[in-house]
Protein backbone atom coordinates (compact mmCIF):
# COMPACT_ATOMS: atom_id res chain seq x y z
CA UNK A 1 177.20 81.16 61.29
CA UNK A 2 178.17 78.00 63.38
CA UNK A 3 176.77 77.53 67.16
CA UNK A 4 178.77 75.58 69.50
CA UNK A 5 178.20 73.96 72.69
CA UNK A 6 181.53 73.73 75.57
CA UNK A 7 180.83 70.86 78.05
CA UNK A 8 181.85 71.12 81.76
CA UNK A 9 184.83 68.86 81.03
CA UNK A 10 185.53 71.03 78.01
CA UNK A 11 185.78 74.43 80.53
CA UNK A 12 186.90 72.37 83.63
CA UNK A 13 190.58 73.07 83.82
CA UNK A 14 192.98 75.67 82.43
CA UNK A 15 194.04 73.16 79.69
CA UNK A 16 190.66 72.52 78.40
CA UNK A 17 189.95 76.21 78.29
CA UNK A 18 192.90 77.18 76.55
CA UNK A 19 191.34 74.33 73.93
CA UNK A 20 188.39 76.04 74.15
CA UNK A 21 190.05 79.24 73.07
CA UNK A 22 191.84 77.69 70.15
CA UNK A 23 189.08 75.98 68.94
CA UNK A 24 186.59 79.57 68.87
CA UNK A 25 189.22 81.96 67.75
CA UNK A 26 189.98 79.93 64.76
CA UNK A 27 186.61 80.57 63.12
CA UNK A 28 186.03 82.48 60.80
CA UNK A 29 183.20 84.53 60.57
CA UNK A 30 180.35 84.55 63.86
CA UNK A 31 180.07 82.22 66.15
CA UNK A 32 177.53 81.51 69.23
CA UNK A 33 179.23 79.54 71.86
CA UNK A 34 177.07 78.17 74.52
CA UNK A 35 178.97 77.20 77.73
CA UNK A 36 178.21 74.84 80.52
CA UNK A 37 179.77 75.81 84.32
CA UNK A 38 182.81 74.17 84.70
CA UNK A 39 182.90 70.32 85.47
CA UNK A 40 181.46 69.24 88.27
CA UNK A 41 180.41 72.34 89.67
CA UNK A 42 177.15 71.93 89.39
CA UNK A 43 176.93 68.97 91.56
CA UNK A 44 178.56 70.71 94.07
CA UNK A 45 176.90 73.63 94.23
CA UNK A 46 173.61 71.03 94.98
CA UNK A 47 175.42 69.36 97.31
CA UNK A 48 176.70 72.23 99.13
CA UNK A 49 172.93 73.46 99.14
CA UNK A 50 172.01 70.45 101.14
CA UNK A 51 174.88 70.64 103.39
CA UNK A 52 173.83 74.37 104.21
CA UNK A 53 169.97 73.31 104.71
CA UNK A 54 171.19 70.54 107.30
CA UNK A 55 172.69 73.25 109.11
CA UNK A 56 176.56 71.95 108.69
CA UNK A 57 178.89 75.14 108.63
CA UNK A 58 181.27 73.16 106.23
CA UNK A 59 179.00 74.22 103.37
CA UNK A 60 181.45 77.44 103.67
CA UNK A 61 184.46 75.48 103.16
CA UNK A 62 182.97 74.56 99.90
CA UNK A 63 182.38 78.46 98.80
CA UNK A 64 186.16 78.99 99.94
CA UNK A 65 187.05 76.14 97.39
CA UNK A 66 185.03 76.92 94.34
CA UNK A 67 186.49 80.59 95.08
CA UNK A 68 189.59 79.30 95.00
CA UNK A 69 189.25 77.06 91.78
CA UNK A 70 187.35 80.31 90.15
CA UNK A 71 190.32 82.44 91.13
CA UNK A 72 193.17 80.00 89.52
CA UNK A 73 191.42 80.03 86.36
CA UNK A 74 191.17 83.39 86.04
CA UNK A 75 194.83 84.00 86.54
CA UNK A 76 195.86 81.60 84.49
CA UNK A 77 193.39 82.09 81.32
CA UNK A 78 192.65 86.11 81.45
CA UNK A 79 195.26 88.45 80.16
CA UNK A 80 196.55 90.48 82.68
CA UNK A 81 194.96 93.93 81.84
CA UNK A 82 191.64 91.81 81.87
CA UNK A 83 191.86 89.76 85.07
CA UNK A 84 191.01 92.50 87.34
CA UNK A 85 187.23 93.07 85.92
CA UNK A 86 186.79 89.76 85.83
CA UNK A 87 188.12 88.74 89.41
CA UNK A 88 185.28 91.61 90.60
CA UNK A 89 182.75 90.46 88.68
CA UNK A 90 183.11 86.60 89.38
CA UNK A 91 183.73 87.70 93.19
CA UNK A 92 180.50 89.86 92.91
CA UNK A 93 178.54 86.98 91.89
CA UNK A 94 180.49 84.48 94.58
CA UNK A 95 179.50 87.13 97.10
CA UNK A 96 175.90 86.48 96.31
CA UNK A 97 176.17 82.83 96.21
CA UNK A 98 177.36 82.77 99.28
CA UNK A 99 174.53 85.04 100.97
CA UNK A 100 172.23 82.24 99.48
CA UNK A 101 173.60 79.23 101.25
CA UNK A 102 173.41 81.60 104.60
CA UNK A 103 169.85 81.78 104.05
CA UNK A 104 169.08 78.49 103.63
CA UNK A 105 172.08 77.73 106.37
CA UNK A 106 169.68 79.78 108.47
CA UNK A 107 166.03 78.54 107.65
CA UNK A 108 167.21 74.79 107.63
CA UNK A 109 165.34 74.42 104.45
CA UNK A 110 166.11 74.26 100.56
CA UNK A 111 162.98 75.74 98.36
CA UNK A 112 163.15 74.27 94.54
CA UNK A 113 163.41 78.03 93.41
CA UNK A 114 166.37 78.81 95.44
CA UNK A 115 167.88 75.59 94.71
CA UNK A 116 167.16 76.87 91.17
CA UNK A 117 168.73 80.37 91.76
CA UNK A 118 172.10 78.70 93.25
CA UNK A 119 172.73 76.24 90.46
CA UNK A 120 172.68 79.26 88.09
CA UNK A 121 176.16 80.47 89.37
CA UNK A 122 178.01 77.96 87.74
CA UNK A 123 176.57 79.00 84.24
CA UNK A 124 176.75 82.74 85.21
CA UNK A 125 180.85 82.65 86.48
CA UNK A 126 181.55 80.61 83.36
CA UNK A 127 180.18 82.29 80.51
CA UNK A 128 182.13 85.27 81.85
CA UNK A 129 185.40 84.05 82.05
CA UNK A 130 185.01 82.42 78.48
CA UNK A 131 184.11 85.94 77.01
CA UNK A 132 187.24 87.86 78.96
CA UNK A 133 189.20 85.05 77.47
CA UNK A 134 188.41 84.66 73.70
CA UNK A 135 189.04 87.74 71.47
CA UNK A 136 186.28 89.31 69.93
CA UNK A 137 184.24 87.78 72.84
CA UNK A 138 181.24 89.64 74.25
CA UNK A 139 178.89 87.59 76.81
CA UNK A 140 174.91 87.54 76.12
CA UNK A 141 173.10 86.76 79.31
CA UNK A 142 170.49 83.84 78.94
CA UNK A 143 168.56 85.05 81.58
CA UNK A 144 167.13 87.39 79.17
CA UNK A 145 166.29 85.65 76.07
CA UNK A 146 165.88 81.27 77.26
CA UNK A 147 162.08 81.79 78.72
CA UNK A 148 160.35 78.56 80.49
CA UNK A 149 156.99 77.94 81.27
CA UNK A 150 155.43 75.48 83.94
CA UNK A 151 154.37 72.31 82.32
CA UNK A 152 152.72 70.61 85.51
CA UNK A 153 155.45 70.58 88.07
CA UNK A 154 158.19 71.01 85.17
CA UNK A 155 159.60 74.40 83.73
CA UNK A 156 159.62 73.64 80.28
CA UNK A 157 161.12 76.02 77.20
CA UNK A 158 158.62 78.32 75.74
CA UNK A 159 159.99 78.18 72.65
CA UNK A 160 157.96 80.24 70.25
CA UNK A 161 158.98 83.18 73.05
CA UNK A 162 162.30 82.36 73.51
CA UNK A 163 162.88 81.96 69.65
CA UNK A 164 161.31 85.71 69.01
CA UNK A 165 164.03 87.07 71.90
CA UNK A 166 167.21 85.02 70.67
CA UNK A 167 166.47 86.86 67.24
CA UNK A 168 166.32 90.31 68.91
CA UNK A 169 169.03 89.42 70.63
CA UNK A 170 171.25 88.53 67.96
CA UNK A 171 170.16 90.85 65.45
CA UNK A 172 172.86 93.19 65.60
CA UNK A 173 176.18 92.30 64.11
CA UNK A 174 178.36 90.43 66.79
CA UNK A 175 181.88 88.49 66.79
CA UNK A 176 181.92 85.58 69.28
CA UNK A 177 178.82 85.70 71.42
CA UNK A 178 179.41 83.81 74.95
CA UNK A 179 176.43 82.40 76.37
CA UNK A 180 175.76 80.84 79.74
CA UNK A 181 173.59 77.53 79.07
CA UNK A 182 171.53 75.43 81.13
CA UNK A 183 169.51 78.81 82.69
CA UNK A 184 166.13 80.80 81.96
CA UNK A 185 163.63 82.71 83.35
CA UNK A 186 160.12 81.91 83.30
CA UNK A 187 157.97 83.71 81.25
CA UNK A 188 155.20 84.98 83.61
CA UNK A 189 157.09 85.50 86.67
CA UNK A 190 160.86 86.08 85.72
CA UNK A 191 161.80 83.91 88.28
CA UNK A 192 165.32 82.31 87.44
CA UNK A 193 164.64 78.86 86.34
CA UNK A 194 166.70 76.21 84.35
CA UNK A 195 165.94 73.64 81.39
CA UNK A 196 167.32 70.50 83.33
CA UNK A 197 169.17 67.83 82.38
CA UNK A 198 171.21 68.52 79.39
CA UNK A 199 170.20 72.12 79.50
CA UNK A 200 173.58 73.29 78.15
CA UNK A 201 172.76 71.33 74.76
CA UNK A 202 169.26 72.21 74.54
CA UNK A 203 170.16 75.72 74.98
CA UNK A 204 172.26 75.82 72.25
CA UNK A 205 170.10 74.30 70.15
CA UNK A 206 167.48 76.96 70.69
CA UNK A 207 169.67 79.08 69.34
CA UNK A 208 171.07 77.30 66.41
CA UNK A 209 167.06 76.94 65.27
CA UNK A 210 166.07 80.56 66.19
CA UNK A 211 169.40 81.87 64.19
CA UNK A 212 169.24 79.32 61.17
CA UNK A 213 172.81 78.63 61.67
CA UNK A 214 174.76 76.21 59.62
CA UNK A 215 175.32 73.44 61.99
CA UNK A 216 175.69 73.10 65.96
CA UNK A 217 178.96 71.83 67.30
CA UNK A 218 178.77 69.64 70.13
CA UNK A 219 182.43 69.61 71.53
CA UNK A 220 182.69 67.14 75.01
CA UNK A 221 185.40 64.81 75.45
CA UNK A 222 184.96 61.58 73.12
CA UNK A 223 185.60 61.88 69.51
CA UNK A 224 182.43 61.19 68.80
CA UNK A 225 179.84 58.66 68.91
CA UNK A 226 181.19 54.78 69.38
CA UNK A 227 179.55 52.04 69.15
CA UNK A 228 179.29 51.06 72.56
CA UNK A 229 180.74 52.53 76.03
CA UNK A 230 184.68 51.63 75.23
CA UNK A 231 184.64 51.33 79.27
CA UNK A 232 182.96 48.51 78.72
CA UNK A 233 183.86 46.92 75.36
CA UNK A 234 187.03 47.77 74.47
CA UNK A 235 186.77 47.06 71.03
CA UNK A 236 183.96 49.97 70.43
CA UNK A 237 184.69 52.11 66.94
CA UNK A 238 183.96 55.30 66.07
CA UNK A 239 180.66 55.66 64.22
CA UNK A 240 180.97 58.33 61.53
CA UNK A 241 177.74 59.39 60.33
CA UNK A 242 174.18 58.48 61.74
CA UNK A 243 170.51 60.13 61.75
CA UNK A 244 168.98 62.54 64.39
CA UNK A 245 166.61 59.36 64.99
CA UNK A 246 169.35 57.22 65.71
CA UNK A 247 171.40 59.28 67.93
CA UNK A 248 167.93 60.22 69.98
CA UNK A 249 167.30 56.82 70.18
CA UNK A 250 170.81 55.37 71.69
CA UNK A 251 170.72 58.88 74.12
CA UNK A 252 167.47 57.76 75.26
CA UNK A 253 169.09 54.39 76.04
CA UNK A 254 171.94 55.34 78.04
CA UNK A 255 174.69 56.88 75.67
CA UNK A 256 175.92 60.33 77.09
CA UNK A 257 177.28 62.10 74.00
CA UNK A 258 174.11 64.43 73.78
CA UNK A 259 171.10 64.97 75.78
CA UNK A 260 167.81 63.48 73.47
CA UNK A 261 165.56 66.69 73.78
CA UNK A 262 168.78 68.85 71.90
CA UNK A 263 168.07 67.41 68.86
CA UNK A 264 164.30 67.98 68.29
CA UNK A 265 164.53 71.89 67.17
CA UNK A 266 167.37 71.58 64.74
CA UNK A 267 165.68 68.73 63.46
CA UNK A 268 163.00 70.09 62.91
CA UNK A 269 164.92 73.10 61.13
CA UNK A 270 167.29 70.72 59.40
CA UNK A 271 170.49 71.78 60.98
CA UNK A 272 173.25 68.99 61.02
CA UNK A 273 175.04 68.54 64.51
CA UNK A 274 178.82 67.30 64.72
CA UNK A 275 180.01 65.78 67.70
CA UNK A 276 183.59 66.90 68.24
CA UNK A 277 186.28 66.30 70.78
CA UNK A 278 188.13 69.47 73.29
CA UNK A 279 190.60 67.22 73.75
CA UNK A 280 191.22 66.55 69.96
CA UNK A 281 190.18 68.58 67.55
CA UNK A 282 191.75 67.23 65.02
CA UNK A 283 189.41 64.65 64.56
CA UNK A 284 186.78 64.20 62.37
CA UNK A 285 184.30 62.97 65.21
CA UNK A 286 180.52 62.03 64.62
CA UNK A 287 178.17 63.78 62.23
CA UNK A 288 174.33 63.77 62.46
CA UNK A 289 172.03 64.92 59.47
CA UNK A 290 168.36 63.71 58.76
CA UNK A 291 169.41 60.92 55.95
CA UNK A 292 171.53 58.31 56.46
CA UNK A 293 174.24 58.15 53.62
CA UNK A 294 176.29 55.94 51.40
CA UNK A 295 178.52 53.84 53.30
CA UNK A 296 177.03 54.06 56.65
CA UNK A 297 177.20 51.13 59.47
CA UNK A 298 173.90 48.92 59.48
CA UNK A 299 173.98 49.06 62.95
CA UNK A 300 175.04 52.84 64.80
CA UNK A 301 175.30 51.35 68.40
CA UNK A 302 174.35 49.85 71.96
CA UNK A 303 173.41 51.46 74.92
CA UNK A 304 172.10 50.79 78.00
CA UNK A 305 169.78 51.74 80.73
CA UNK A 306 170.89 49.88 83.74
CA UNK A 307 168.81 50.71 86.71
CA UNK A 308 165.59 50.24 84.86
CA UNK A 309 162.28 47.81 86.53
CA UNK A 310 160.12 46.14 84.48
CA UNK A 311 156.20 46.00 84.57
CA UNK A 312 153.62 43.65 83.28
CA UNK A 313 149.65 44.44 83.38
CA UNK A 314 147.57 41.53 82.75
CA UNK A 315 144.44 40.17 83.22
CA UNK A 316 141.20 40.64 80.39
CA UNK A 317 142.44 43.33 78.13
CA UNK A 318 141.49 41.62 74.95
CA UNK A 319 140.27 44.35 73.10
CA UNK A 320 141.58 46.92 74.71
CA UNK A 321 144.97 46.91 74.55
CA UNK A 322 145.63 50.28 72.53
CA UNK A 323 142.76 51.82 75.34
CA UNK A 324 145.20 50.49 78.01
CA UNK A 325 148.75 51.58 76.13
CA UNK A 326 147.67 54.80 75.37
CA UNK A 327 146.41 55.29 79.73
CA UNK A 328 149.14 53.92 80.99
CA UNK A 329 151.61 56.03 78.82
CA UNK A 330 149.27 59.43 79.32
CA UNK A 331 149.34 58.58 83.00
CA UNK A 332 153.21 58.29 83.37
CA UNK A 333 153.88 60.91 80.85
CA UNK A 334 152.16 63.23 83.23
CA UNK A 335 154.56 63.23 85.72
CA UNK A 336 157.53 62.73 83.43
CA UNK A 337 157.74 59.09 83.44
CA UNK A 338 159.68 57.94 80.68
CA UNK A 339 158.99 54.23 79.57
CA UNK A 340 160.83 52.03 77.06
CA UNK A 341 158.12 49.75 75.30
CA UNK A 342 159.26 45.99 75.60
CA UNK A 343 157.52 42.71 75.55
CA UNK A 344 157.43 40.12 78.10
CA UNK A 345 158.78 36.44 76.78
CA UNK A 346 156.41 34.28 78.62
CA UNK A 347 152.60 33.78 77.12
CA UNK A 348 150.89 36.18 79.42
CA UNK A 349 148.33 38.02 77.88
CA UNK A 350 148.61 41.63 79.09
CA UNK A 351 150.95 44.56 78.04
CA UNK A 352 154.84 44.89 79.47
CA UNK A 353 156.89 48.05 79.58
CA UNK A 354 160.30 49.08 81.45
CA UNK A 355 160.89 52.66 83.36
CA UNK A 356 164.00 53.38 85.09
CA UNK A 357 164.24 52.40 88.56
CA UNK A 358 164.00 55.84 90.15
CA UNK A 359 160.61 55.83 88.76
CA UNK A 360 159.18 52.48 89.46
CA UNK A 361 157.40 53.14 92.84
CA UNK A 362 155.74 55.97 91.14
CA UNK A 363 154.80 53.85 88.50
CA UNK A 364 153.44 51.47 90.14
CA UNK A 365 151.19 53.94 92.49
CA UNK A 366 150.06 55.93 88.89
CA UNK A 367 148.82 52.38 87.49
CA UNK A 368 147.19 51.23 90.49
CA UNK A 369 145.11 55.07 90.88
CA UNK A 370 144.56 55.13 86.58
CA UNK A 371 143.14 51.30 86.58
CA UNK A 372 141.32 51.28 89.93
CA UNK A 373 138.17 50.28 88.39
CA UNK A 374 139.62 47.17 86.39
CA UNK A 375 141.18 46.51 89.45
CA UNK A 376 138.77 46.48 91.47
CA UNK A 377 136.43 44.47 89.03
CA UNK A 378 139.21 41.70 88.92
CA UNK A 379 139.12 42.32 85.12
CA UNK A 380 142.77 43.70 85.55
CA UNK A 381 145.09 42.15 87.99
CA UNK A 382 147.97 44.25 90.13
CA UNK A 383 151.08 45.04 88.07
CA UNK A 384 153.78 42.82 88.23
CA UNK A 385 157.24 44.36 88.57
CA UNK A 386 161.24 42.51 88.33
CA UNK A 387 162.96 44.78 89.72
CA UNK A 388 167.31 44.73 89.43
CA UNK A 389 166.56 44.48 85.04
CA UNK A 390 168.69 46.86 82.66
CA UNK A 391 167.45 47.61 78.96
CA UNK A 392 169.63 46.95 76.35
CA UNK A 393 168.79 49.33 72.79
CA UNK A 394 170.37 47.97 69.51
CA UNK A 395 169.99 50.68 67.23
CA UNK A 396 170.43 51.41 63.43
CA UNK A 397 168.79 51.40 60.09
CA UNK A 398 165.14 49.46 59.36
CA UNK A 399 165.59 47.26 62.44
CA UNK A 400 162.28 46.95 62.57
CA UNK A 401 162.75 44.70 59.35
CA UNK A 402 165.61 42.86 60.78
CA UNK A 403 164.34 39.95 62.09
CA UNK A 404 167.09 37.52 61.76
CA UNK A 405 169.26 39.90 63.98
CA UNK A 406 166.76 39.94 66.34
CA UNK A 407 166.64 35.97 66.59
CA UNK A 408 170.25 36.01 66.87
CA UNK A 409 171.13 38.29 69.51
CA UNK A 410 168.16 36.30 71.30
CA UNK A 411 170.00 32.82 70.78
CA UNK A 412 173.53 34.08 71.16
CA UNK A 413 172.34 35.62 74.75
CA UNK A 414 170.66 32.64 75.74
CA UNK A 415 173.49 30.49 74.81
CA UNK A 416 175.82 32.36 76.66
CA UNK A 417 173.26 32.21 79.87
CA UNK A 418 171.92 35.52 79.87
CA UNK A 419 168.07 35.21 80.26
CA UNK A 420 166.17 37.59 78.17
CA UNK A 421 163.18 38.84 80.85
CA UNK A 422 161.27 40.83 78.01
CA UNK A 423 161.99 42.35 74.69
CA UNK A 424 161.02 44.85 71.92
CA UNK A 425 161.30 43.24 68.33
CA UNK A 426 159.52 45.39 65.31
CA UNK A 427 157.81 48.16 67.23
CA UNK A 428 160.43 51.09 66.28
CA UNK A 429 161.88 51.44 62.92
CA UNK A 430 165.58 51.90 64.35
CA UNK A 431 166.21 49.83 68.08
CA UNK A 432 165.57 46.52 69.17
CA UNK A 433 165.12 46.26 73.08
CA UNK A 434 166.02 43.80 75.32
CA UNK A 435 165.60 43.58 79.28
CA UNK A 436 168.38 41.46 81.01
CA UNK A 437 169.28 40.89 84.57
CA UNK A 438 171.57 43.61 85.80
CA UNK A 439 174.24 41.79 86.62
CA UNK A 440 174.63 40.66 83.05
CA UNK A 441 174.24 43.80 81.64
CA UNK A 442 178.09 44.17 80.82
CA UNK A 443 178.46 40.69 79.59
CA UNK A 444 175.30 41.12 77.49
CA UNK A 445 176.97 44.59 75.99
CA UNK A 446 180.17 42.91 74.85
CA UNK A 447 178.35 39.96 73.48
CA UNK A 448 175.69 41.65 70.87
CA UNK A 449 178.59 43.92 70.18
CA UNK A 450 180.82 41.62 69.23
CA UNK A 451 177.82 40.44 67.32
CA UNK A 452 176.74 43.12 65.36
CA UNK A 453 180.15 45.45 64.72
């Protein structure tokens, strides 16, 4: 039994659908297919949320639109004895939208759970076209079986709970199952709720662990992983094979194939994931398995973070260092502060770390309230910060042994005039970090690529 994942761009336009259809019906045997709402809907439907709470009456042109663009899909997707039930239940669900953003159109304000509630149309209208349009297609409803739980001021999968439903679920004999991704419901409350970022993948990789499937497709519109952004450097190659740690590791840093949290339950369950492409299935695209294997590319790829800031706490921490790493990180991790672990080049003693730059005023109020005391002492001084940085990830197998690359992407940056402001050298087993001005970034990119590949 094979689980696969649609993208927005993969159900964003009649074309891609019809892909989408192709690619499901020709399976043999069950199939789970986890859907996302169709491209870029789910940035409107935020944006027309804020438009309603600022009391702007355009916010109803936008319904009208995605009405429209939900209308011309059906009709052009749905067989005609079909298109009727699904026009009523899509316009059913439109309906309700719409008496959402009157609320908040009338209350001038935008609540995180109704925010939540809205957002869930776009999963909701997808996930039932896509079963009216494959054969053999019947829709399971998320909402029933993907339970959250607060984590803090996150929602957060409860996985042991949401594995036990997704077996009940699927435990009679089924065809194509349609499922709408990215939503949930908490697991207290019921409230509609939603995994975040990437939800559509981690969704689907719920289910591929809770069902023991075979492998999880991941079909977007790249063939696969390349070795850098081809936007970018235009000589980037496909990367056939590489490890769950690697392709965490280059997500983390910036590449968009697949959202990092996806890959932690079939990991854990030992479930391969192949990155395919809508748009070509014919290719082989970019498969993922817990061993690297014969023939594989030294190096899998470079990413990069671009907005990122970097910090630097100094002052007396001799001694104290792992006391200090493991506060700061507890502190940040708190309130979902990711940080990528780098090393300042200049002789201060201290510790140095990069966060994105969304994060670094928070970051910088968190270290000043967990080290008041130091602080205050003059034992620690007040974190620096260089601000306008991007982090650079070089990843691929035993870098952390691989010190000669290291020293030459170092040298052939510098020659080219692209300070290094900090970097991580032998601290992970598979990336190398670097910190570079942002303006560089791209330059920097084409350079260790050109490099390493």
């Amino acid at each position: 039994m094979k689980v696969l994942k649609f993208g927005g761009t993969s159900v964003g336009s009649i074309e891609s659908l019809k892909n989408v259809k192709s690619i499901v019906e020709s399976i043999n045997g069950p199939a789970v297919v986890i859907v996302s709402a169709l491209g870029g809907l789910t940035d409107r439907l935020i944006a027309t949320a804020k438009t309603a709470a600022a009391n702007d009456l355009t916010y109803l042109e936008e319904v009208e639109a995605m009405t429209e663009r939900h209308l011309n899909i059906i009709d052009n997707v749905i067989d005609e004895c079909n298109r009727r039930d699904v026009k009523d239940t899509v316009l059913s669900l439109l309906s309700n939208l719409k008496r959402m953003y009157d609320g908040v159109y009338l209350i001038r304000h935008l609540p995180q759970m109704t925010l939540d509630i809205i957002v869930s149309y776009g999963e909701r209208m997808s996930s039932v076209i896509v079963a009216a349009m494959i054969k053999g297609g019947s829709r399971h409803d998320s909402l029933k079986f993907v339970k959250t739980e607060k984590w803090y001021d996150k929602n957060i999968a409860d996985q042991k709970l949401t594995t036990h439903l997704i077996k009940e679920e699927f435990s009679k004999p089924f065809d194509k199952a349609i499922v709408p991704g990215f939503i949930s419901t908490d697991c207290k409350t019921g409230d509609i709720t939603n995994l975040g970022r990437g939800g559509s993948d981690f969704t689907a990789a719920l289910v591929a662990a809770a069902l023991d499937a075979e492998i999880l497709e991941i079909w977007t519109d790249v063939d696969g992983f390349l070795s850098a952004d081809p936007r970018i450097v235009s000589d980037a190659i496909l990367v056939p094979h590489m490890t769950f740690i690697e392709s965490m590791e280059l997500c983390s840093f910036g590449a968009k194939v697949i959202y990092p949290p996806t890959i932690y339950p079939v990991f854990h369950k030992n479930i391969p994931i192949r990155i395919l492409n809508t748009f070509n299935p014919s290719a082989k695209g970019t498969l993922i398995t817990d061993s690297s294997c014969e023939g594989d590319l030294n190096v899998k790829g470079i990413s990069a973070i671009r907005d990122t800031t970097l910090f630097h706490l100094g002052g007396n921490i001799s001694g104290k260092l792992k006391n200090t790493v493991s506060r700061t990180f507890n502190a940040l991790a708190k309130k979902g502060v990711k940080v990528f672990n780098v090393t300042r080049n200049d002789e201060k003693s201290g510790m140095s770390f990069a966060v994105a730059k969304a994060d670094a005023d928070v970051t910088y109020d968190l270290l000043c309230r967990e080290f008041a005391p130091e602080l205050s002492k003059g034992s620690l001084s007040l974190p620096e910060r260089i601000d306008n940085v991007a982090t650079i990830a070089v990843v691929g197998e035993n870098m952390k042994y691989n010190s000669r690359l290291g020293a030459r992407i170092r040298h052939t940056l510098s020659r080219d005039g692209i300070n290094v402001e900090g970097h991580s050298e032998g601290a992970s087993d598979t990336t190398m970090a670097y910190v570079v001005d942002s303006s560089k970034v791209d330059d920097a990119l084409r350079h260790i690529h050109t490099l390493v590949f």
